[in-house]
C-alpha atoms as a PDB file:
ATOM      1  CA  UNK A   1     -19.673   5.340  -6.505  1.00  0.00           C
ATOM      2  CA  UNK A   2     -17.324   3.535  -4.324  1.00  0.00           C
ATOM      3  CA  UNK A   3     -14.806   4.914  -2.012  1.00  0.00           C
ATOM      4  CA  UNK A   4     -12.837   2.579   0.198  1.00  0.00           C
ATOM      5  CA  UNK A   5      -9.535   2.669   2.159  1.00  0.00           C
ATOM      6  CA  UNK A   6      -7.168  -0.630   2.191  1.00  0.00           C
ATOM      7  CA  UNK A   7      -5.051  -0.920   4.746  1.00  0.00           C
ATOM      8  CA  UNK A   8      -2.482  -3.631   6.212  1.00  0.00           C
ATOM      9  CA  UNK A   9       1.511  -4.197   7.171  1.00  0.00           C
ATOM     10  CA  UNK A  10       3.885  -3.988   4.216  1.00  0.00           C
ATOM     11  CA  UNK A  11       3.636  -6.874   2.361  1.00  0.00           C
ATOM     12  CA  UNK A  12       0.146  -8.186   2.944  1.00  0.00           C
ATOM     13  CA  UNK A  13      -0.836  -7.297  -0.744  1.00  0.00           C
ATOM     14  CA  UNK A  14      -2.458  -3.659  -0.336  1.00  0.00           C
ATOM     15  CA  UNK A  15      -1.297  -2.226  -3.853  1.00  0.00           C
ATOM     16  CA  UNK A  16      -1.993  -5.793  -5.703  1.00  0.00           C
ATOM     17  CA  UNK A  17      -5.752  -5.758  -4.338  1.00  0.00           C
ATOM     18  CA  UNK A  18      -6.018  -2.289  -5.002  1.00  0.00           C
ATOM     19  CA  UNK A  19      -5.182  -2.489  -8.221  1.00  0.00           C
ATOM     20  CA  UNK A  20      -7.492  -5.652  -9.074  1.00  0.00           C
ATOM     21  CA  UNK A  21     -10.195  -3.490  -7.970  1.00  0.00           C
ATOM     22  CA  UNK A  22      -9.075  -0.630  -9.858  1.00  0.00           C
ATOM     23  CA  UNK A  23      -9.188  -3.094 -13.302  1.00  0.00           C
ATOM     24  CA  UNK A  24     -12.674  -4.536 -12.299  1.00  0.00           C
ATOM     25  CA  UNK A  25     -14.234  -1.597 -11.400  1.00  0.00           C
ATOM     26  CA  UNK A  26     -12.810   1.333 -12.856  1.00  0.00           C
ATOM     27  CA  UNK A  27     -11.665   2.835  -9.231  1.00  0.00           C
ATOM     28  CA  UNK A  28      -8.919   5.282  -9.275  1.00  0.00           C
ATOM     29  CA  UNK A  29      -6.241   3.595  -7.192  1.00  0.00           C
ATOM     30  CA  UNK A  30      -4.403   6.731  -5.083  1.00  0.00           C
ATOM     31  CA  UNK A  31      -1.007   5.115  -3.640  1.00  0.00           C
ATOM     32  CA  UNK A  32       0.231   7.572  -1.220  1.00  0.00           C
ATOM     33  CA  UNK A  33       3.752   5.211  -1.854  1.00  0.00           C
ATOM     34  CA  UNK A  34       3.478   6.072  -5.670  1.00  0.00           C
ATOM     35  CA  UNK A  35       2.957   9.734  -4.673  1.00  0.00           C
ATOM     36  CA  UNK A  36       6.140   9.734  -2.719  1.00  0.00           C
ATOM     37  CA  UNK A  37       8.153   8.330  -5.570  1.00  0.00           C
ATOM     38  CA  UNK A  38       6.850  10.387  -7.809  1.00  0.00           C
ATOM     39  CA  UNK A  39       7.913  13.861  -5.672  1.00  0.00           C
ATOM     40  CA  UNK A  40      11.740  12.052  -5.689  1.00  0.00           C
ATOM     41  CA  UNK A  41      11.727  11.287  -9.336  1.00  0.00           C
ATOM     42  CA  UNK A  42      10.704  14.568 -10.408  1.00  0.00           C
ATOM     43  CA  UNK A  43      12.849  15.827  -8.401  1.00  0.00           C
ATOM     44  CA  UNK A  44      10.417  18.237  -6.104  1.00  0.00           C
ATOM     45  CA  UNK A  45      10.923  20.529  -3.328  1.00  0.00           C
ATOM     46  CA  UNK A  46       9.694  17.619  -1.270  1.00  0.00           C
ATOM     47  CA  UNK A  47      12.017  15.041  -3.090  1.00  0.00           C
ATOM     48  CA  UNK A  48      15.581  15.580  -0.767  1.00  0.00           C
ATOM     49  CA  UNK A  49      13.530  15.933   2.259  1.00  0.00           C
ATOM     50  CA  UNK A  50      11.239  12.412   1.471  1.00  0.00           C
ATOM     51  CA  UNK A  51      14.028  10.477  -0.362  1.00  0.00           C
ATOM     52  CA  UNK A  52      16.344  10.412   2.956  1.00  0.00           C
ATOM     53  CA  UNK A  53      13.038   9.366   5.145  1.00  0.00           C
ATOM     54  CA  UNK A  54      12.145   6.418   2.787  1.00  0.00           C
ATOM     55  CA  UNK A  55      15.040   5.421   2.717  1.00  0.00           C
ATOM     56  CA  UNK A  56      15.298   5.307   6.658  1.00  0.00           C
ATOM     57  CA  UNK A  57      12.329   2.758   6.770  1.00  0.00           C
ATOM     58  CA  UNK A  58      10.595   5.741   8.730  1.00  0.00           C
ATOM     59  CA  UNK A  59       7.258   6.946   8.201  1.00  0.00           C
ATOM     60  CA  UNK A  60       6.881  10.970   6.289  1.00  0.00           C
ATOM     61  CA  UNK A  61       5.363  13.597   9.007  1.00  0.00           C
ATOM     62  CA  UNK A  62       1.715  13.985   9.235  1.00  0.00           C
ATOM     63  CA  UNK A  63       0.963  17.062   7.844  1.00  0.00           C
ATOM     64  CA  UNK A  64       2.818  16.179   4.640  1.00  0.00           C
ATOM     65  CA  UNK A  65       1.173  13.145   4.001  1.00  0.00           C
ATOM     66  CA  UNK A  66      -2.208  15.219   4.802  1.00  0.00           C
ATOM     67  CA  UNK A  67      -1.349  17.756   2.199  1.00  0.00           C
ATOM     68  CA  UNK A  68      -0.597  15.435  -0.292  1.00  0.00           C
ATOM     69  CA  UNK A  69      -3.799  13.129   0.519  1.00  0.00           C
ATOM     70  CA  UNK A  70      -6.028  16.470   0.564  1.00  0.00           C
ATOM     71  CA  UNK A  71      -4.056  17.852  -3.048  1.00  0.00           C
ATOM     72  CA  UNK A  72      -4.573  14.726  -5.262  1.00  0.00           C
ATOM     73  CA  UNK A  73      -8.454  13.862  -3.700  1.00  0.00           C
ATOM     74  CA  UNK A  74      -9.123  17.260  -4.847  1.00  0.00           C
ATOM     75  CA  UNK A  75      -8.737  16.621  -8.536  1.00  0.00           C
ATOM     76  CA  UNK A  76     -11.580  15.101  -8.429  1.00  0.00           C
ATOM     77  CA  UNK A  77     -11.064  12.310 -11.481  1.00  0.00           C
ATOM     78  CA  UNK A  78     -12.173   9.567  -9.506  1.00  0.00           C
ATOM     79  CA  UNK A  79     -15.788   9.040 -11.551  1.00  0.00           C
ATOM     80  CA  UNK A  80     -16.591   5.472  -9.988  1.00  0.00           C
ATOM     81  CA  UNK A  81     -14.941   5.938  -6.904  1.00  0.00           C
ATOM     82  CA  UNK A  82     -11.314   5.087  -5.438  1.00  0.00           C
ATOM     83  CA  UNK A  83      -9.510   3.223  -3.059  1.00  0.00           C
ATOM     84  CA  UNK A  84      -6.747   4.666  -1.304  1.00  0.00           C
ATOM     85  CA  UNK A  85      -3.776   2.857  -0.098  1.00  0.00           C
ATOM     86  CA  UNK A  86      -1.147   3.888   2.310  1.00  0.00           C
ATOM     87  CA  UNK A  87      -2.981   6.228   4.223  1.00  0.00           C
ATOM     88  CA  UNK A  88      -3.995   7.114   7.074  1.00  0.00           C
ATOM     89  CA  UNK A  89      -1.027   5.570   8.842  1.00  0.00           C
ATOM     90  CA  UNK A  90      -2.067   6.529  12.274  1.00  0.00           C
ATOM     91  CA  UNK A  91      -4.489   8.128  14.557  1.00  0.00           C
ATOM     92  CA  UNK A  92      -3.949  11.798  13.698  1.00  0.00           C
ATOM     93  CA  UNK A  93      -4.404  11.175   9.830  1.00  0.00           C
ATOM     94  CA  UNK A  94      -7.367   8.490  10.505  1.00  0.00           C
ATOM     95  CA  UNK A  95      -9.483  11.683  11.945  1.00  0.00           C
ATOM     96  CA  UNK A  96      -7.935  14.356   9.728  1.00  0.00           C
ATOM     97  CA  UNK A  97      -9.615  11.692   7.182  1.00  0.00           C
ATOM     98  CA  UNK A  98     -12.661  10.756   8.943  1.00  0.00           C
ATOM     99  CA  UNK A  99     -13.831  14.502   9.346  1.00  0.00           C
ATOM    100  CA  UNK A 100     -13.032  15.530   5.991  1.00  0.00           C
ATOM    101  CA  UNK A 101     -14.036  12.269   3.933  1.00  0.00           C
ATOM    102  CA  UNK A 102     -17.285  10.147   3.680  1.00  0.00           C
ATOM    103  CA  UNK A 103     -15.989   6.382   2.916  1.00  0.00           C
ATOM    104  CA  UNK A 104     -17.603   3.251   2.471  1.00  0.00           C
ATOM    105  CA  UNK A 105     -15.354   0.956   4.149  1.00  0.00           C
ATOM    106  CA  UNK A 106     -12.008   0.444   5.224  1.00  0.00           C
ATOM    107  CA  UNK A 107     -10.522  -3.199   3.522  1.00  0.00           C
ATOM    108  CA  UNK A 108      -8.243  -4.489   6.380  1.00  0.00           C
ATOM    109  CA  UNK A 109      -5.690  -7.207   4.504  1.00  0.00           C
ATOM    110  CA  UNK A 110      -4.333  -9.361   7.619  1.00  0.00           C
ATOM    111  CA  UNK A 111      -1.031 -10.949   7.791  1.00  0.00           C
ATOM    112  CA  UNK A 112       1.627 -11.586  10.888  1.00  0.00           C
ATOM    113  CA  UNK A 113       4.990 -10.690  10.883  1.00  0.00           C
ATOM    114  CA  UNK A 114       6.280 -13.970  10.017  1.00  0.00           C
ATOM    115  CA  UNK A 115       4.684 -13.921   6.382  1.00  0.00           C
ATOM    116  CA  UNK A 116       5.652 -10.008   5.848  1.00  0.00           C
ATOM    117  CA  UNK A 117       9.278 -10.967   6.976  1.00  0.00           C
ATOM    118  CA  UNK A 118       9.789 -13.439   3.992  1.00  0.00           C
ATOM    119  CA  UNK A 119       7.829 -11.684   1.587  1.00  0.00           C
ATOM    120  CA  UNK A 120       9.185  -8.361   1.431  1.00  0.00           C
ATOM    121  CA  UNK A 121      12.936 -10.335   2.108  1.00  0.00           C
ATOM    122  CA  UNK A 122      12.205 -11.972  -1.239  1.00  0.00           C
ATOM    123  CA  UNK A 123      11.303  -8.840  -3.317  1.00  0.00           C
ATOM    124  CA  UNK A 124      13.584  -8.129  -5.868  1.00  0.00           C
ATOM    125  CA  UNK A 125      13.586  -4.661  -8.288  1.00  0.00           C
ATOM    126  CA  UNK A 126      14.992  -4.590 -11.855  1.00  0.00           C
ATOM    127  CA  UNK A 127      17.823  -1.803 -11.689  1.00  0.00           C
ATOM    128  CA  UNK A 128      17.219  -0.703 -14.963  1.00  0.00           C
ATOM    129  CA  UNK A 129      13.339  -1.296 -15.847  1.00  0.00           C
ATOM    130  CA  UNK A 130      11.934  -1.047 -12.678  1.00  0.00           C
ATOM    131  CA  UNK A 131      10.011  -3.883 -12.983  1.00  0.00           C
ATOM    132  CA  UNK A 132       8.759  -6.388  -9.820  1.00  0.00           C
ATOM    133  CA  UNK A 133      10.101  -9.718  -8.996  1.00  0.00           C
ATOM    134  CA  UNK A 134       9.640 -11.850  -5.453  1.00  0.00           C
ATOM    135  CA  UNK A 135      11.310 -14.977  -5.422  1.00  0.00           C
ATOM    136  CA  UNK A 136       8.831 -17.094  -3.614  1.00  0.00           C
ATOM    137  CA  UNK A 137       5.613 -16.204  -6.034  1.00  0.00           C
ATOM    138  CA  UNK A 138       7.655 -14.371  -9.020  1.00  0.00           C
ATOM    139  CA  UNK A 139      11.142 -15.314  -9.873  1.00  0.00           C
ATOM    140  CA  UNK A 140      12.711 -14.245 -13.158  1.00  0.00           C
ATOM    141  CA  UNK A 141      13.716 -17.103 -15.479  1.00  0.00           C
ATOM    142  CA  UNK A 142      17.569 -16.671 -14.600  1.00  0.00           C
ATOM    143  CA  UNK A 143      18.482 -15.682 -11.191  1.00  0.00           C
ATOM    144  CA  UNK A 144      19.125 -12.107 -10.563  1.00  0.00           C
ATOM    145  CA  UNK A 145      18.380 -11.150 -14.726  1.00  0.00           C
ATOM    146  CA  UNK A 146      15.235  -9.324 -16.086  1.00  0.00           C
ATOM    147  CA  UNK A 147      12.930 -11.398 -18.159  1.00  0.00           C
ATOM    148  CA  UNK A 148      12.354  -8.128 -20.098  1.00  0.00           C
ATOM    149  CA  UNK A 149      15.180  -6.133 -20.144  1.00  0.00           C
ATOM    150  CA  UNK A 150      18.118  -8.114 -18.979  1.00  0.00           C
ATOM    151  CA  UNK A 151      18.848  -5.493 -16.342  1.00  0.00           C
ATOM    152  CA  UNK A 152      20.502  -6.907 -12.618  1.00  0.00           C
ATOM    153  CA  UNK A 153      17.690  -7.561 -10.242  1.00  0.00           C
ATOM    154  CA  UNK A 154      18.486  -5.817  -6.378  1.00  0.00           C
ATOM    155  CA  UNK A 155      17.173  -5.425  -3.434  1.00  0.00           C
ATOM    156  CA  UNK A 156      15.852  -2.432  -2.420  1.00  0.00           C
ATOM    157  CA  UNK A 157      17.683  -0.189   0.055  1.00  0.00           C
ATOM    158  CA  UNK A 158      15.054  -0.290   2.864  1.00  0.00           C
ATOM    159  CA  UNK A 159      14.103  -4.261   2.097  1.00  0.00           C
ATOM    160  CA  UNK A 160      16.497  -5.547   4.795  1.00  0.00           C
ATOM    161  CA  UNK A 161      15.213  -7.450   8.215  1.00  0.00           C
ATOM    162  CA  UNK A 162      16.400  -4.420  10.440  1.00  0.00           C
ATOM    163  CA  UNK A 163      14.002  -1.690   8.734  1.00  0.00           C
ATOM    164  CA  UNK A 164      11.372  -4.660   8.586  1.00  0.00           C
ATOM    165  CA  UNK A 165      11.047  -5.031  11.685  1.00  0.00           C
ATOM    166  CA  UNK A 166      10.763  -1.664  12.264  1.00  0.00           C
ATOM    167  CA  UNK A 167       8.650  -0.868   9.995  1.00  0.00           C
ATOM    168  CA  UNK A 168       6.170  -3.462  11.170  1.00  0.00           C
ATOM    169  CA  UNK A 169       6.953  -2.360  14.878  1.00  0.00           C
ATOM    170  CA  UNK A 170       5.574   1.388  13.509  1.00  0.00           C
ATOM    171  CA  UNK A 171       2.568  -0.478  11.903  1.00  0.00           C
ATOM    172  CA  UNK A 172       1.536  -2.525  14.719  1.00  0.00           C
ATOM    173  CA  UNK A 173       1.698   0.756  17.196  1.00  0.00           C
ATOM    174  CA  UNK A 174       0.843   3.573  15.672  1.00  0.00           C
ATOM    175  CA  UNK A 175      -1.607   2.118  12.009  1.00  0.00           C
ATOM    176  CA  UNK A 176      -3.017  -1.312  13.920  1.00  0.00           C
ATOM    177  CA  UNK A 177      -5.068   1.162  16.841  1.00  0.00           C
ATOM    178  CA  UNK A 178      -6.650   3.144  13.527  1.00  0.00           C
ATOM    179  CA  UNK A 179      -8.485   0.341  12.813  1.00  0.00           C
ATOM    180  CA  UNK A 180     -10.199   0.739  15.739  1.00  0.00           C
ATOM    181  CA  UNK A 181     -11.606   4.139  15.355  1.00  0.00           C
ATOM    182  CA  UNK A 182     -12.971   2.881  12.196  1.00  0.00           C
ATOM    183  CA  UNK A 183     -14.371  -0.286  13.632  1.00  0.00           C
ATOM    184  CA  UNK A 184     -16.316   2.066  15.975  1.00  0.00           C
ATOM    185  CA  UNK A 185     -18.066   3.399  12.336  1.00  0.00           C
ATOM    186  CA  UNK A 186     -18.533   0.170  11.208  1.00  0.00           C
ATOM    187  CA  UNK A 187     -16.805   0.706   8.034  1.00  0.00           C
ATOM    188  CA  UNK A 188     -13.981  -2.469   8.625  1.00  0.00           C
ATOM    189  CA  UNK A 189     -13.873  -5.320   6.195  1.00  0.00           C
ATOM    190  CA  UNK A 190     -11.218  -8.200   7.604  1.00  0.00           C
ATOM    191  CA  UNK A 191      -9.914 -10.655   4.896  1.00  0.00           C
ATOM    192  CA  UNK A 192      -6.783 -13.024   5.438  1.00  0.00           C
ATOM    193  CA  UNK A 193      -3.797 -11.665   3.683  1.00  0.00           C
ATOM    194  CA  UNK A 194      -1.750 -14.913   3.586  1.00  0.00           C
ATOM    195  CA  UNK A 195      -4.086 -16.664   1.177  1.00  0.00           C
ATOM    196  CA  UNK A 196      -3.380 -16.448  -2.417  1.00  0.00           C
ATOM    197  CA  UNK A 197      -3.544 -12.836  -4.427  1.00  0.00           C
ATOM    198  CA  UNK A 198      -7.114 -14.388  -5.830  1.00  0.00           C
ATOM    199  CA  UNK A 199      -8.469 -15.939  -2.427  1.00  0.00           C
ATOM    200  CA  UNK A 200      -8.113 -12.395  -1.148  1.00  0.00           C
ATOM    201  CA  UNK A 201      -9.786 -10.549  -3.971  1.00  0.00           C
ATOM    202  CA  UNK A 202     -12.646 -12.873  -4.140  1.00  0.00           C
ATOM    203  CA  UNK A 203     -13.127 -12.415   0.182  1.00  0.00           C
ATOM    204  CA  UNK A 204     -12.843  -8.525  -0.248  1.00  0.00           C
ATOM    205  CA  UNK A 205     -15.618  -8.868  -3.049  1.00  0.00           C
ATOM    206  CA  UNK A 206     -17.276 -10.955  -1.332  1.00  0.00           C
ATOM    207  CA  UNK A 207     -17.452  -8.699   2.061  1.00  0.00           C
ATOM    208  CA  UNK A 208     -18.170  -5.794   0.103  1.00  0.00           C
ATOM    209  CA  UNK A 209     -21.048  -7.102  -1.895  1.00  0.00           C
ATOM    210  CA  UNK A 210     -19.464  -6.133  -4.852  1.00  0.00           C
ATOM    211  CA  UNK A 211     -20.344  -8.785  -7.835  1.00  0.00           C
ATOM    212  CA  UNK A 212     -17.968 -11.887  -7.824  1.00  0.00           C
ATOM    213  CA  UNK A 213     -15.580 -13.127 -11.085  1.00  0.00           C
END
């Protein structure tokens, strides 16, 4: 069984890794972001109270985060392991986590500023499908259309520099100094975010010893 936690600014590639892992190894990928979105389309007691803090850029309090962590680990589906993303976000989570959790490493995707600043500025969402575009690595085959559904592609509310840069400013004080109680445990594997999507999932494999492609 295999139990990691990826972690990294906004940007550096967290869910794509996690998921690649998920497909090669059958881990169940828990997105703590997914979780969130979830709550606000299902329209949840949480929902009102999450919805107006996402879309703030700001980070959701501790103990709901816990709760919701501590809720969906307890179902218990995860047969091969998982690898959680999003979470912890600080120091407070990190040893809610570490005392309640036995992990077997903690994938650390890095990337500077710079890099997260143009790729989350080029992310683009289809309004009607949903669906994922970023015009540097993904750009639909007419600008601003769907390939699938022909829906208008947008930018998300919270996708602006401002809430960027704030965002990052959160991650680089409060999620950056988690690292270090983990790096104390010996549980932190480094790779370099700003290589390509398959450069980083054959390091992580690599530093985890898990077989290569």
């Amino acid at each position: 069984m295999h139990k990691y936690v990826i972690m990294g600014a906004q940007g550096c590639g967290k869910g794509t890794q996690a998921k690649r892992l998920h497909e090669a190894f059958d881990l169940v990928h828990i997105s703590v972001g997914d979780i969130f979105r979830w709550n606000i389309q299902a329209h949840t007691k949480l929902a009102a109270r999450v919805k107006r803090i996402v879309d703030s850029g700001l980070l959701v309090p501790d103990e709901v985060v816990e709760e919701i962590v501590r809720t969906r680990l307890a179902e218990h589906d995860w047969n091969f392991g998982f690898i959680l993303d999003g979470f912890p976000r600080n120091r407070a989570q990190a040893e809610f986590f570490v005392e309640s959790y036995d992990i077997d490493a903690v994938i650390h995707i890095a990337i500077s500023d710079e890099a997260v600043l143009q790729r989350v500025l080029s992310r683009r969402l289809c309004s009607q499908c949903g669906l994922d575009y970023n015009l540097i690595h993904h750009r639909p085959n007419k600008p601003d259309v769907c390939d699938v559904c022909g829906g208008k592609l947008v930018t998300r509310k919270d996708d602006n520099e401002e809430a960027v840069r704030q965002r990052l400013a959160d991650y680089r004080t409060k999620t950056e100094p988690v690292l270090e109680l983990f790096r104390r445990k010996e549980l932190v594997v480094q790779v370099d975010g700003e290589k390509s999507a398959d450069g980083v999932h054959e390091d992580i494999r690599m530093r985890l010893g898990l077989p290569l492609v």
